[in-house]
N, C-alpha and C. Protein backbone atom coordinates (compact mmCIF):
# COMPACT_ATOMS: atom_id res chain seq x y z
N UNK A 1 75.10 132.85 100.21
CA UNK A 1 76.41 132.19 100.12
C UNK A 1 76.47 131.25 98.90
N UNK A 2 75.32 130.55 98.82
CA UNK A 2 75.03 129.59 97.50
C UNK A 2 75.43 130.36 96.28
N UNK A 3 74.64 131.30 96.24
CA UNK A 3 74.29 132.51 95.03
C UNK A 3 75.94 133.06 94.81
N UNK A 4 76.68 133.09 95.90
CA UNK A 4 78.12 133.83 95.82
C UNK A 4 79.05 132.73 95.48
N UNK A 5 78.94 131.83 95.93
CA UNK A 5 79.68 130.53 95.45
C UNK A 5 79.85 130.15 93.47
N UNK A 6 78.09 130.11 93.41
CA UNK A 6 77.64 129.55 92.14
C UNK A 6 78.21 131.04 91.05
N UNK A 7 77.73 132.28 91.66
CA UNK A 7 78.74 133.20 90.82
C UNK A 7 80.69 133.29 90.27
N UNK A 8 80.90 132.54 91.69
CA UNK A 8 82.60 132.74 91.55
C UNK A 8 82.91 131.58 90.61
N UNK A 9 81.86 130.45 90.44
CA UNK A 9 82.67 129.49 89.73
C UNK A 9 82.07 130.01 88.55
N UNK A 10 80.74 130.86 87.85
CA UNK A 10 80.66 130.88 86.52
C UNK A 10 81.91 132.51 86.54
N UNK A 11 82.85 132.88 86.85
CA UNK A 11 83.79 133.75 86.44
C UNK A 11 84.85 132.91 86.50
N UNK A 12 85.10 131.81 86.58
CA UNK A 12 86.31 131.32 86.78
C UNK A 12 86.36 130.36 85.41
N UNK A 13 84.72 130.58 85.15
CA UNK A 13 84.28 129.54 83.83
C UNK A 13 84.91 130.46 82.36
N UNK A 14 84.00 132.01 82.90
CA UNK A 14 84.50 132.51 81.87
C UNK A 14 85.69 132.74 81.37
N UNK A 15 86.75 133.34 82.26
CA UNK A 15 88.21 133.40 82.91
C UNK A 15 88.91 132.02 81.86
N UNK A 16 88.82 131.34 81.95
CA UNK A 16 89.67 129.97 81.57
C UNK A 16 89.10 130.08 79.69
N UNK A 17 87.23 130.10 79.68
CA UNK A 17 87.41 129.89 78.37
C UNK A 17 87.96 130.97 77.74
N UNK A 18 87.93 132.30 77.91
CA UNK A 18 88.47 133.68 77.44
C UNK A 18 90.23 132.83 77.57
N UNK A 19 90.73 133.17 78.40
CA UNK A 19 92.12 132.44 78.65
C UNK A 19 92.31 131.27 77.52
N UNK A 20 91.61 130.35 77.39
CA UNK A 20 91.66 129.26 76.17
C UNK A 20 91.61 129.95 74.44
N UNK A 21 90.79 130.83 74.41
CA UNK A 21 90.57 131.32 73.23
C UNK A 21 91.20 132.34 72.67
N UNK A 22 92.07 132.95 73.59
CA UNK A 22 92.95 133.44 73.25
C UNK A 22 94.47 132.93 72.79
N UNK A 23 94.57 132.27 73.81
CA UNK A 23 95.85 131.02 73.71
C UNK A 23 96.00 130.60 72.21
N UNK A 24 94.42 129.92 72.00
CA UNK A 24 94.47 128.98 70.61
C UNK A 24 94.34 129.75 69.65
N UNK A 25 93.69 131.22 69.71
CA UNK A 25 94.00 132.11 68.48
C UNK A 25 95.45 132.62 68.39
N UNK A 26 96.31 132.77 69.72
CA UNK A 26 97.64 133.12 69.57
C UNK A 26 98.41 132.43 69.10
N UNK A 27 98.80 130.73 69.46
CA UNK A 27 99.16 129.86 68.68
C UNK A 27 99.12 129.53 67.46
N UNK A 28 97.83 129.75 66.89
CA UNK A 28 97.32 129.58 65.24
C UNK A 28 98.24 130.55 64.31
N UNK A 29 98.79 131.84 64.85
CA UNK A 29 99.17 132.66 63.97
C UNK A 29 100.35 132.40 64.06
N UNK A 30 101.58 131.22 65.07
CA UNK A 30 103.03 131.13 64.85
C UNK A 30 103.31 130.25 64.05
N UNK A 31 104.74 130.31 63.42
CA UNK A 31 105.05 129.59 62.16
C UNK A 31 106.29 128.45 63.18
N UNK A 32 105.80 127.78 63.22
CA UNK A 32 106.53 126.64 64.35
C UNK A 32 107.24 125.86 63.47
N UNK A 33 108.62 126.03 63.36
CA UNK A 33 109.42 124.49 62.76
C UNK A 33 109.91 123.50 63.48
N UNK A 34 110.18 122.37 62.98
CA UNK A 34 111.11 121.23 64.27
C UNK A 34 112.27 121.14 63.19
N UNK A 35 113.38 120.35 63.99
CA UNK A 35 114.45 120.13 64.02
C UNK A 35 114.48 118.61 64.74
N UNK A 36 114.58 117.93 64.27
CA UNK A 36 114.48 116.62 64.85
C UNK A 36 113.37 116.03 65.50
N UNK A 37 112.08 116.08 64.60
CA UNK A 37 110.89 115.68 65.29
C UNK A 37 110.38 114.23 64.56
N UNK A 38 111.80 114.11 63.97
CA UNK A 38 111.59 112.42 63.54
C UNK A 38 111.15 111.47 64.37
N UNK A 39 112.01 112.01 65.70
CA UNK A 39 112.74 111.07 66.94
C UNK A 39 111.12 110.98 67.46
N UNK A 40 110.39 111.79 67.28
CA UNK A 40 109.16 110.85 67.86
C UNK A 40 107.95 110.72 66.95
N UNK A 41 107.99 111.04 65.48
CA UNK A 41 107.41 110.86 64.72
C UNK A 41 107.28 108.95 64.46
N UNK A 42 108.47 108.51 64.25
CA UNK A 42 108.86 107.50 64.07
C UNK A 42 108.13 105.95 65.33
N UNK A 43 108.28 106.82 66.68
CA UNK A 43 107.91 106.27 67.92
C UNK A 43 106.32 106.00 67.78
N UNK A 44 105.99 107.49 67.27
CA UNK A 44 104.22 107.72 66.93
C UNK A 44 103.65 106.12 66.18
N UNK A 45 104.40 106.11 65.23
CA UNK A 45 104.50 105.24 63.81
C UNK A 45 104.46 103.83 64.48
N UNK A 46 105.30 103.69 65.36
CA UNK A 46 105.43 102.30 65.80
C UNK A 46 104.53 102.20 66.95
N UNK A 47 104.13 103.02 67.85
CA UNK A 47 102.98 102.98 68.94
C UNK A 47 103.78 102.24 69.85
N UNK A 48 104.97 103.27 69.98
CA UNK A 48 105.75 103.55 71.00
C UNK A 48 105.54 104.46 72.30
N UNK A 49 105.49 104.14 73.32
CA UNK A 49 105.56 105.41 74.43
C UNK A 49 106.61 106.23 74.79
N UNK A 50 106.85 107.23 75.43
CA UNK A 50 107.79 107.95 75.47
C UNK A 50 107.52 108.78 76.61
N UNK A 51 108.72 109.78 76.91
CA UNK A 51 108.87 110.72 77.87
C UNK A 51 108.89 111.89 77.32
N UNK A 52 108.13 113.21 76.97
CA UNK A 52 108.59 114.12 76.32
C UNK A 52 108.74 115.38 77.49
N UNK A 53 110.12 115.74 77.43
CA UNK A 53 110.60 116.91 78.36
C UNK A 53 110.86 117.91 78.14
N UNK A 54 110.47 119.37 78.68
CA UNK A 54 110.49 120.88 77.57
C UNK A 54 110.81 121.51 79.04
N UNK A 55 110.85 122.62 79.36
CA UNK A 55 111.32 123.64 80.57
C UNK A 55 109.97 124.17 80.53
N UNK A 56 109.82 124.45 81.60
CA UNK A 56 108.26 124.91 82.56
C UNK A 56 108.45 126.63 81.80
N UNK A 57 109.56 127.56 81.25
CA UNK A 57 109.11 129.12 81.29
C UNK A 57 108.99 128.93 79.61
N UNK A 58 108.97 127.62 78.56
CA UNK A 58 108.75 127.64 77.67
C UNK A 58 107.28 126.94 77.09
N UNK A 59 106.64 126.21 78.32
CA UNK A 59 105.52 125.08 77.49
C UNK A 59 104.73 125.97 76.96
N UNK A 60 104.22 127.17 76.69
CA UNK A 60 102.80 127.45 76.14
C UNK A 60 103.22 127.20 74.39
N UNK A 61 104.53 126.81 74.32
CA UNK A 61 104.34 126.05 72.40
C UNK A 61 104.11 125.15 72.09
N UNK A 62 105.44 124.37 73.37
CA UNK A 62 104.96 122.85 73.03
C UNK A 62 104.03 121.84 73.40
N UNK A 63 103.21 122.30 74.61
CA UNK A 63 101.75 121.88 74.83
C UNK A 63 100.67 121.97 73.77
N UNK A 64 101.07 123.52 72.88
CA UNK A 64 100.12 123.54 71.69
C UNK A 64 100.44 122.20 70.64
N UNK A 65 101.48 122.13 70.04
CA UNK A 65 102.09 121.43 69.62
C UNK A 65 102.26 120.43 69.63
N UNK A 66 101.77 120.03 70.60
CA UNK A 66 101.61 118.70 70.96
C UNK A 66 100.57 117.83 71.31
N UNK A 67 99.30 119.00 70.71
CA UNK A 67 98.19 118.88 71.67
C UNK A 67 97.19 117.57 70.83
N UNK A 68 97.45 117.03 69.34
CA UNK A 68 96.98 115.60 68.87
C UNK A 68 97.54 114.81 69.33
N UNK A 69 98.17 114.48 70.29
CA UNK A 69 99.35 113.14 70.36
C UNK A 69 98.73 112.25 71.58
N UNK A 70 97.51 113.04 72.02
CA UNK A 70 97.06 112.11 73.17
C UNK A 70 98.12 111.54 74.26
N UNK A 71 98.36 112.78 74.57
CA UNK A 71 99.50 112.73 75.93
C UNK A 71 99.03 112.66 77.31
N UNK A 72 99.72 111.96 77.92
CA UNK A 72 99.51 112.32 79.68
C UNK A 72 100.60 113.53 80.23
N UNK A 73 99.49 114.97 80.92
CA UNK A 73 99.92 115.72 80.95
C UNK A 73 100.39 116.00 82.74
N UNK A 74 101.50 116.15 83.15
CA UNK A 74 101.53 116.22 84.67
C UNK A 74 101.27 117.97 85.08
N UNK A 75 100.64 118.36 85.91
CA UNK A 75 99.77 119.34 86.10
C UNK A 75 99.96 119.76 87.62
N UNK A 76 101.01 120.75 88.16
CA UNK A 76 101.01 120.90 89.85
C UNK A 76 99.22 121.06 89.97
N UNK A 77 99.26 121.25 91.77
CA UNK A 77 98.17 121.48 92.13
C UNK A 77 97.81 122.55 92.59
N UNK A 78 98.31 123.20 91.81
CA UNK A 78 98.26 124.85 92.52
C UNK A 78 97.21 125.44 91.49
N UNK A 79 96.79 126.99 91.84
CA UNK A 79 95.96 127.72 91.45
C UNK A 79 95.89 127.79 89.64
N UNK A 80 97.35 128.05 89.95
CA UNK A 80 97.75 128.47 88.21
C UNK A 80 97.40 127.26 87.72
N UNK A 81 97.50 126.15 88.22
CA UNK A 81 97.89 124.49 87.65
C UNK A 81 96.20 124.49 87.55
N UNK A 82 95.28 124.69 88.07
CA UNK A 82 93.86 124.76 87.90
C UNK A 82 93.31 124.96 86.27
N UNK A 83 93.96 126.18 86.25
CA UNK A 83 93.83 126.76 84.83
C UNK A 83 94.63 126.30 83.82
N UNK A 84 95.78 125.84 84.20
CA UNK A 84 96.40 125.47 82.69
C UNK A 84 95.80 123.60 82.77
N UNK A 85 95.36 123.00 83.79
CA UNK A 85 94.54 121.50 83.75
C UNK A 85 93.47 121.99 82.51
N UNK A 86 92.79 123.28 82.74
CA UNK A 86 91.33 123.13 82.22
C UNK A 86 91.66 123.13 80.77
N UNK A 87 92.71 124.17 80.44
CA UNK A 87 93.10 124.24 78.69
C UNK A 87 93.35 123.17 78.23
N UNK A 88 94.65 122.39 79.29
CA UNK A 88 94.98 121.49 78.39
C UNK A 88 94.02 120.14 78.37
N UNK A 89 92.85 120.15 78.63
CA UNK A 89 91.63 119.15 78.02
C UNK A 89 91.54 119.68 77.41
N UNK A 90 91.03 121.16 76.99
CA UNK A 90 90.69 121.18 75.67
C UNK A 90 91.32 120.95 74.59
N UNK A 91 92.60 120.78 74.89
CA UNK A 91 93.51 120.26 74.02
C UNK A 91 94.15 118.94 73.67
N UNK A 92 93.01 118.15 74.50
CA UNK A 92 93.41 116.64 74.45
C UNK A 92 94.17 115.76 75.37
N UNK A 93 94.43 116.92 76.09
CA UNK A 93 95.14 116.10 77.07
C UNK A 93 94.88 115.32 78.15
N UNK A 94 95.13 114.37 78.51
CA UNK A 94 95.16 113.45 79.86
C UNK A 94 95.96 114.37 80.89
N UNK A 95 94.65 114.26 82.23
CA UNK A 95 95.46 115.53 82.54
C UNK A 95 95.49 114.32 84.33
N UNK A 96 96.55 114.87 84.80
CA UNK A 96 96.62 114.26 85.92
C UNK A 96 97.39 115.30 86.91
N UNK A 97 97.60 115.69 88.47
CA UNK A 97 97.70 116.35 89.32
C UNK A 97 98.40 116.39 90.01
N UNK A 98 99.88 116.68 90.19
CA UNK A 98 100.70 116.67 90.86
C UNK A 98 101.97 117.15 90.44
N UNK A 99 103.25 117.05 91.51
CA UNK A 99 104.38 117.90 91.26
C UNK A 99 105.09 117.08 92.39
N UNK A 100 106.67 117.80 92.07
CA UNK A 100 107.62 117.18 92.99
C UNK A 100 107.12 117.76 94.58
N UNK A 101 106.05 118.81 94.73
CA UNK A 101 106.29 119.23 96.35
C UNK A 101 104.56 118.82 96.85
N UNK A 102 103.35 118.45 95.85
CA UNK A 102 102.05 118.16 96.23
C UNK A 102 101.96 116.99 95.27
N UNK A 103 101.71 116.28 96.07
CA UNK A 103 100.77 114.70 95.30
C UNK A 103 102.25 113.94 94.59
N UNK A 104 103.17 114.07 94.65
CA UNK A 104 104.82 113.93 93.69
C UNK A 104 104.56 112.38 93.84
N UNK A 105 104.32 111.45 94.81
CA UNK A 105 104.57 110.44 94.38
C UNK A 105 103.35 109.45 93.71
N UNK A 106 102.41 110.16 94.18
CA UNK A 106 100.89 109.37 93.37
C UNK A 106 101.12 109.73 91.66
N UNK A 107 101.91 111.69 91.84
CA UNK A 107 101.69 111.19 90.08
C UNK A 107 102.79 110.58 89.58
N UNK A 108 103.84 110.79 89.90
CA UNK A 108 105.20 109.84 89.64
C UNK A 108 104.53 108.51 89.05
N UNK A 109 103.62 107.71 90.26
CA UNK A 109 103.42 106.59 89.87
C UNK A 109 102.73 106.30 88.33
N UNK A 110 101.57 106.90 88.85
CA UNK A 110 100.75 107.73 87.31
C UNK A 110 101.16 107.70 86.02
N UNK A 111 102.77 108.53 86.28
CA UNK A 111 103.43 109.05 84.71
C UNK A 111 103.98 107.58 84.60
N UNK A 112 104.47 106.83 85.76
CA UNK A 112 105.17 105.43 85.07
C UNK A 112 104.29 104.36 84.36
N UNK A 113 103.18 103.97 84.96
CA UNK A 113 102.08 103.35 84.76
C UNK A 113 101.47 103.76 83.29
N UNK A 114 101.52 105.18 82.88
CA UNK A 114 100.64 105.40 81.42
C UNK A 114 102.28 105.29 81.00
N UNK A 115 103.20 106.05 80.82
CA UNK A 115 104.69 105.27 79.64
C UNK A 115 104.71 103.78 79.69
N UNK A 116 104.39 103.48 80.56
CA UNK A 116 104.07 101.67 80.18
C UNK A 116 103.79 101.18 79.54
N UNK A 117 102.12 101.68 79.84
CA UNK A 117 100.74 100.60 79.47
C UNK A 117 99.77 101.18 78.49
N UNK A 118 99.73 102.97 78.84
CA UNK A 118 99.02 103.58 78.35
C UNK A 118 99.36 104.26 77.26
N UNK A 119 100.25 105.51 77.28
CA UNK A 119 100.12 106.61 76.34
C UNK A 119 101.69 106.78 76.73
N UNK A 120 102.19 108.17 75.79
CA UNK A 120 103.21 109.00 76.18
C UNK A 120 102.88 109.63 77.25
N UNK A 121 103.85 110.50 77.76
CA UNK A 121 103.94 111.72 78.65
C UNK A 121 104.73 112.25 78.47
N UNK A 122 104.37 113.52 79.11
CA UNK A 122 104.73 115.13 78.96
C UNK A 122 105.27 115.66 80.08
N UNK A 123 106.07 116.53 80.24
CA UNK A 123 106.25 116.68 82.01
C UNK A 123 107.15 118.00 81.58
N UNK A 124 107.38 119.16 82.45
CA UNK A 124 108.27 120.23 82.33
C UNK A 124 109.26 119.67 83.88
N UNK A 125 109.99 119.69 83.77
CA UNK A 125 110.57 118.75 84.93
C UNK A 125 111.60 119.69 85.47
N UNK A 126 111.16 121.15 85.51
CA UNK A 126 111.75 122.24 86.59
C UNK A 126 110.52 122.58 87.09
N UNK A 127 109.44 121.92 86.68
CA UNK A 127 108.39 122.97 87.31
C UNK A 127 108.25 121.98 89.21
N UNK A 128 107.08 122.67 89.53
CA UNK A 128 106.10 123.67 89.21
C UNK A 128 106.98 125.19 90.02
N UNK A 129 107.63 124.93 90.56
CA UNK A 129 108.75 126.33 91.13
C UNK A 129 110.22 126.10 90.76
N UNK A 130 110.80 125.11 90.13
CA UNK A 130 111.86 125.88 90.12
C UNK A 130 112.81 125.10 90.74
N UNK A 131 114.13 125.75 90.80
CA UNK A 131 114.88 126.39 89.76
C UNK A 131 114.72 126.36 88.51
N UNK A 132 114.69 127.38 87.87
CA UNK A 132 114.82 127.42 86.59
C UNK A 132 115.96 126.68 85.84
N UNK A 133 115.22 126.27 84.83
CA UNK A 133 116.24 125.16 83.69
C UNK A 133 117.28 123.85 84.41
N UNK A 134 116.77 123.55 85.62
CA UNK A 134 117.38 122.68 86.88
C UNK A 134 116.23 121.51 86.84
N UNK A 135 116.99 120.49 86.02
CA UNK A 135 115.69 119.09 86.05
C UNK A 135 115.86 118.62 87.43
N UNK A 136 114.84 118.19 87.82
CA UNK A 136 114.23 117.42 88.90
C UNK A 136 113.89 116.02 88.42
N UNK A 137 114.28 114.75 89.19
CA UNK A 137 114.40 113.24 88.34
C UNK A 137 113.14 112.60 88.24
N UNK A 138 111.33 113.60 88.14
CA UNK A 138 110.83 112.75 87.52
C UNK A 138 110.28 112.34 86.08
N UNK A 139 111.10 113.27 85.05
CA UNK A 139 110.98 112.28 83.91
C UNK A 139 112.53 111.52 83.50
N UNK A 140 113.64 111.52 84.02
CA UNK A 140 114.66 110.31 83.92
C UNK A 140 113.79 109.07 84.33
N UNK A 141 113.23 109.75 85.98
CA UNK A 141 112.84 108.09 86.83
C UNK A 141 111.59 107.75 85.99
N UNK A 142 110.86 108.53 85.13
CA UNK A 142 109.53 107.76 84.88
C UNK A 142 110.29 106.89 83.59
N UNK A 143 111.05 107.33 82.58
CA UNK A 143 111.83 107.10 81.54
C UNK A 143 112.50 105.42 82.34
N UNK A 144 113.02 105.36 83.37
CA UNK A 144 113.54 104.78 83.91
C UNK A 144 113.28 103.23 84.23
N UNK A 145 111.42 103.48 84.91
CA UNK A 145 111.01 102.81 85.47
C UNK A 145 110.10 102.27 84.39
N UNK A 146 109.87 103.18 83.35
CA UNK A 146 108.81 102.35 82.64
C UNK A 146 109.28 101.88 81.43
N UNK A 147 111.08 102.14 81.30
CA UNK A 147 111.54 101.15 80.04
C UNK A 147 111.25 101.95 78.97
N UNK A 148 111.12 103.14 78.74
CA UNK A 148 110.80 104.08 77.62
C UNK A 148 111.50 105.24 77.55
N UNK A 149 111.74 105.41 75.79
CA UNK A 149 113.01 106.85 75.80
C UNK A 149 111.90 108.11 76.39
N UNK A 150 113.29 108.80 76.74
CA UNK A 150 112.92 110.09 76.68
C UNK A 150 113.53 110.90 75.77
N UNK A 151 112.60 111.93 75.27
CA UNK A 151 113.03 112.68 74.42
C UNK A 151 112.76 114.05 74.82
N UNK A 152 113.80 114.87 74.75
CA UNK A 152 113.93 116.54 75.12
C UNK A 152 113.50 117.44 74.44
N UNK A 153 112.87 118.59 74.11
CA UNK A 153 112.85 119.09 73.61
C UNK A 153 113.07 120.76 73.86
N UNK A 154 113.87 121.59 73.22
CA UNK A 154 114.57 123.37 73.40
C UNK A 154 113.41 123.84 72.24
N UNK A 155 112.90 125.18 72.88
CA UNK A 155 111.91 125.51 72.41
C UNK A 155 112.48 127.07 71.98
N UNK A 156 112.59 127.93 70.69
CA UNK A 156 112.89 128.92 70.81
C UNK A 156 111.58 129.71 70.18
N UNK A 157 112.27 131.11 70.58
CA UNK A 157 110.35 131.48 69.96
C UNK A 157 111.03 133.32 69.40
N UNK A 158 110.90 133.20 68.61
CA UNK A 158 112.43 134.74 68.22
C UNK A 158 111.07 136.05 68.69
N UNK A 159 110.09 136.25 68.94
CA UNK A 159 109.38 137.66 69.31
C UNK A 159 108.60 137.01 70.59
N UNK A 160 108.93 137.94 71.50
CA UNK A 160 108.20 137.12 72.87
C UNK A 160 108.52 138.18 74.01
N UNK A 161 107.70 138.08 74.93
CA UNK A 161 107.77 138.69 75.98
C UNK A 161 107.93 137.15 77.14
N UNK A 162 108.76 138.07 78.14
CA UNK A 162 109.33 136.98 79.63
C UNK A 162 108.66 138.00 80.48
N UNK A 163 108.09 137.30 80.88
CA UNK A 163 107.28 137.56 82.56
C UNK A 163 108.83 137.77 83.51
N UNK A 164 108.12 138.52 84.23
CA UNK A 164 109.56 138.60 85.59
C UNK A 164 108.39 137.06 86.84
N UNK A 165 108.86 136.35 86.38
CA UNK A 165 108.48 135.18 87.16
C UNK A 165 109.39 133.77 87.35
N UNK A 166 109.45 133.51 88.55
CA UNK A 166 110.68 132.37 88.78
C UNK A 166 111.54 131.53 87.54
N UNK A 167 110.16 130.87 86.05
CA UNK A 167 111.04 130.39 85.19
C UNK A 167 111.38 131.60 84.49
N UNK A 168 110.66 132.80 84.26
CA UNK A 168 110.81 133.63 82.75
C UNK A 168 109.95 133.64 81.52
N UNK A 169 108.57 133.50 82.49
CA UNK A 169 107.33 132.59 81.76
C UNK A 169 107.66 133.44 80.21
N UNK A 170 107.72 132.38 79.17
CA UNK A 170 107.59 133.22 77.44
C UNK A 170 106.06 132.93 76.89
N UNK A 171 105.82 134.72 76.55
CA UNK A 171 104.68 134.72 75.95
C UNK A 171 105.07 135.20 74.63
N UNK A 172 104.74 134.57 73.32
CA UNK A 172 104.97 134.79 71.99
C UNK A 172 104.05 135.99 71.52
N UNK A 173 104.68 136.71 71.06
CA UNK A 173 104.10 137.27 70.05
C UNK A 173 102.89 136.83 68.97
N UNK A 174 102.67 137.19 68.65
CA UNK A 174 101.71 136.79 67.25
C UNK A 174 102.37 136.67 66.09
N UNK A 175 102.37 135.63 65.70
CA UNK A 175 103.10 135.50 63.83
C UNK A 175 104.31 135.49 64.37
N UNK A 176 105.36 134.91 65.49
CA UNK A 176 106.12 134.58 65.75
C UNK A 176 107.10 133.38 65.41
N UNK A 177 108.49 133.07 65.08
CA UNK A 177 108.78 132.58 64.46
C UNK A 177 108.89 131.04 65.76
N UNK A 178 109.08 130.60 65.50
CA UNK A 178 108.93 129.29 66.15
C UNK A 178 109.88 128.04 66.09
N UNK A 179 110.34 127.63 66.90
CA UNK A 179 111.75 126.21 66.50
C UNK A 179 111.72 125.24 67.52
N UNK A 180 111.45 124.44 67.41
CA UNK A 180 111.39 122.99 68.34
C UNK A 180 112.80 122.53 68.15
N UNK A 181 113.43 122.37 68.88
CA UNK A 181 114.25 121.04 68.17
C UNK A 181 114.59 120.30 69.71
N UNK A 182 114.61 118.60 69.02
CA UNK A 182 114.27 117.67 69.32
C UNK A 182 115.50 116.80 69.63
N UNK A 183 115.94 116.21 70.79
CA UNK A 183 116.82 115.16 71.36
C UNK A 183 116.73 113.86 70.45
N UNK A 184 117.49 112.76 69.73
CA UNK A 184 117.12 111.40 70.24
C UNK A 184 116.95 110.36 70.97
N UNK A 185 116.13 109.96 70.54
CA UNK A 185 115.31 109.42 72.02
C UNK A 185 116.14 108.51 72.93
N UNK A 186 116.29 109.08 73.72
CA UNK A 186 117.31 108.56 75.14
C UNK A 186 116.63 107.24 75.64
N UNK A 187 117.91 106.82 75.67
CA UNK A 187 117.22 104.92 76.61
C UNK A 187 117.78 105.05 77.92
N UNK A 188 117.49 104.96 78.71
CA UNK A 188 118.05 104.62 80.71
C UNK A 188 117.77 103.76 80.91
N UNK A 189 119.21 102.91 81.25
CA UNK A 189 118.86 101.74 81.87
C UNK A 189 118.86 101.31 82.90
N UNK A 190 117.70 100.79 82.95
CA UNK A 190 116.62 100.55 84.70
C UNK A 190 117.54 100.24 85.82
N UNK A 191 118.47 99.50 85.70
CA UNK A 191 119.39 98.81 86.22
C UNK A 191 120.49 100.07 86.75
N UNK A 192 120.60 101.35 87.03
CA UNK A 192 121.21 102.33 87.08
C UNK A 192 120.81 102.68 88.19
N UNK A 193 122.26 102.33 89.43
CA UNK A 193 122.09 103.07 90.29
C UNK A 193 121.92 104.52 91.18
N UNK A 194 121.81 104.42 92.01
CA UNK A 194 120.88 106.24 92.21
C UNK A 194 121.82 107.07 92.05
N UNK A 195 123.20 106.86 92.16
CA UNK A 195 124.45 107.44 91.31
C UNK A 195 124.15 108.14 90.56
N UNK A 196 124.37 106.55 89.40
CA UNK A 196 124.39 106.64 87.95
C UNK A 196 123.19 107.73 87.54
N UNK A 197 122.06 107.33 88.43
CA UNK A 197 120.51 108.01 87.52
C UNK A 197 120.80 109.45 87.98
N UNK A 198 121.58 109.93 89.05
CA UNK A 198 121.63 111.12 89.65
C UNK A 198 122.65 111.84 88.35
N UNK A 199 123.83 111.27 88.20
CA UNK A 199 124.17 111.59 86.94
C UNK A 199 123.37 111.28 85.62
N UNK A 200 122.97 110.67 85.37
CA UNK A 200 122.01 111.19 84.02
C UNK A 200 120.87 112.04 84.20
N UNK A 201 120.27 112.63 85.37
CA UNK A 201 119.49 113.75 85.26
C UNK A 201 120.60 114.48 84.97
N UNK A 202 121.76 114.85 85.55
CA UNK A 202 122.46 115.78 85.30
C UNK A 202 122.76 115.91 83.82
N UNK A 203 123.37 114.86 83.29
CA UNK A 203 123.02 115.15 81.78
C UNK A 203 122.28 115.49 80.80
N UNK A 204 120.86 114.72 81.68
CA UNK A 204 119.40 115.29 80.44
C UNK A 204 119.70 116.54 80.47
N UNK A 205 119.75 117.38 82.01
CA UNK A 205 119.80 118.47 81.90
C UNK A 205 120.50 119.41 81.35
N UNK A 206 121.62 119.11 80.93
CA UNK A 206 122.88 119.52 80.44
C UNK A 206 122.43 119.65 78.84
N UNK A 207 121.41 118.43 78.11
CA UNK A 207 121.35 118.50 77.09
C UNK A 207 120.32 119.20 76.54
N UNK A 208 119.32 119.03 77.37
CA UNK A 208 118.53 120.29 77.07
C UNK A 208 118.77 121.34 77.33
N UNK A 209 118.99 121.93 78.04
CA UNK A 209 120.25 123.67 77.68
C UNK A 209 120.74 123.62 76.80
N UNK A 210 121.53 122.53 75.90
CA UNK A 210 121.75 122.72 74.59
C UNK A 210 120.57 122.80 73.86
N UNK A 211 119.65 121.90 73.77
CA UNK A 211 118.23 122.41 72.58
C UNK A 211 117.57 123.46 72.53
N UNK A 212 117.90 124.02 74.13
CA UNK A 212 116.98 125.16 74.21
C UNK A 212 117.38 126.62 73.95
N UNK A 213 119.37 126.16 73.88
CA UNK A 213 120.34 127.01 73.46
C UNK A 213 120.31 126.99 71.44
N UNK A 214 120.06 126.07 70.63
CA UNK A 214 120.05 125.73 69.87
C UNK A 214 119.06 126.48 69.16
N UNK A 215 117.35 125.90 70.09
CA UNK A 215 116.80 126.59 69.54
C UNK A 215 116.42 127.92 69.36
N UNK A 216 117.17 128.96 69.87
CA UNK A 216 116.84 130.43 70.03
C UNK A 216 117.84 130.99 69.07
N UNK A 217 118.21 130.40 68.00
CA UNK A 217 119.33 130.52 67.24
C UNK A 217 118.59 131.07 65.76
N UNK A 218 118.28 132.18 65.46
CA UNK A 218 117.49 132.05 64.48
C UNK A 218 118.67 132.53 62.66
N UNK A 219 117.85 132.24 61.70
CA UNK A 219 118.85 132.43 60.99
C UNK A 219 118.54 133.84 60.04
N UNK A 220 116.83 134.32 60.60
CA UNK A 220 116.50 135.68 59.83
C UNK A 220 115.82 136.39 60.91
């Protein structure tokens, strides 16, 4: 049983680094532009924290993409969430464990506590199921609670394959053309009742469907 145990975890070893090394050779070959990546270039500059928000069937760009910025990354606790935790260390990330339906309010607390004190964060805020392109309020409320913009980001990717899976998981091509573009950085103020904050998720959300409408806009 030892011997069967100690086998399943060195395939799960190999599994992830094969899975990693492919990822980072697939990434290396796209030609990624931004469109408003001032809005947190500038934040970088000043050692500012932030909220950065992308849709769960687009992150495998902007996790790459993002992967020097020493982010706190929110991570369900599910199987799949196992494997994309392990990449994204190798990619620098602060990785922490939870979602709106397992662990939601330990990491909630988590994501408010590092936009504070610590670092940025990262969050796909339809995940870890869904609805698709339907935000869920914890990066408004972490944005909210910890006094820091959030900034959106629409990810287009012009050669790609969609998984038949709840978001439409996009897998890029190779040498794929690539477009970020970027929100300015949104302020919420704390003082906003559950109304008000219920309407401004509705808006983040509203506005990222535009970036993400924006960015799939190619011009060749």
């Amino acid at each position: 049983m030892k011997f069967r145990k100690q086998y399943q975890n060195f395939l799960r070893f190999i599994g992830t680094y094969v899975l990693y090394m492919l990822s980072q050779t697939l990434c290396k070959t796209l030609r990624i532009y931004s469109t408003g990546s001032d809005s947190i270039k500038s934040l970088l500059t000043e050692k500012k924290k932030f909220v950065l928000a992308f849709w769960h069937g687009t992150m495998v760009i902007p996790w790459f993409a993002h992967r020097d910025l020493n982010l706190l990354a929110i991570i369900s606790k599910s199987k799949d969430g196992d494997l994309l935790a392990k990449i994204l260390r190798k990619w620098n990330y602060n990785v922490v464990r939870g979602s709106s339906s397992k662990g939601g309010n330990v990491a909630l607390q988590i994501m408010i506590d590092h936009a504070k004190h610590e670092c940025p964060v990262a969050i796909t805020p339809d995940g870890p199921l869904g609805p698709n392109f339907k935000m869920k309020a914890g990066a408004v409320i972490t944005a909210k609670k910890s006094e820091v913009p959030l900034v959106l980001v629409g990810v287009g990717c012009k050669s790609k394959r969609k998984l038949h899976s709840w978001d439409n998981f996009e897998v890029p091509f190779p040498f794929s053309k690539v477009q970020l573009v970027y929100s300015e950085p949104i302020l919420i103020d704390k003082n906003l009742s559950y109304d008000e904050t219920s309407k401004m998720i509705l808006q983040c959300e509203e506005k990222l469907n535009e970036l993400q409408k924006k960015a799939q806009e190619f011009s060749d």
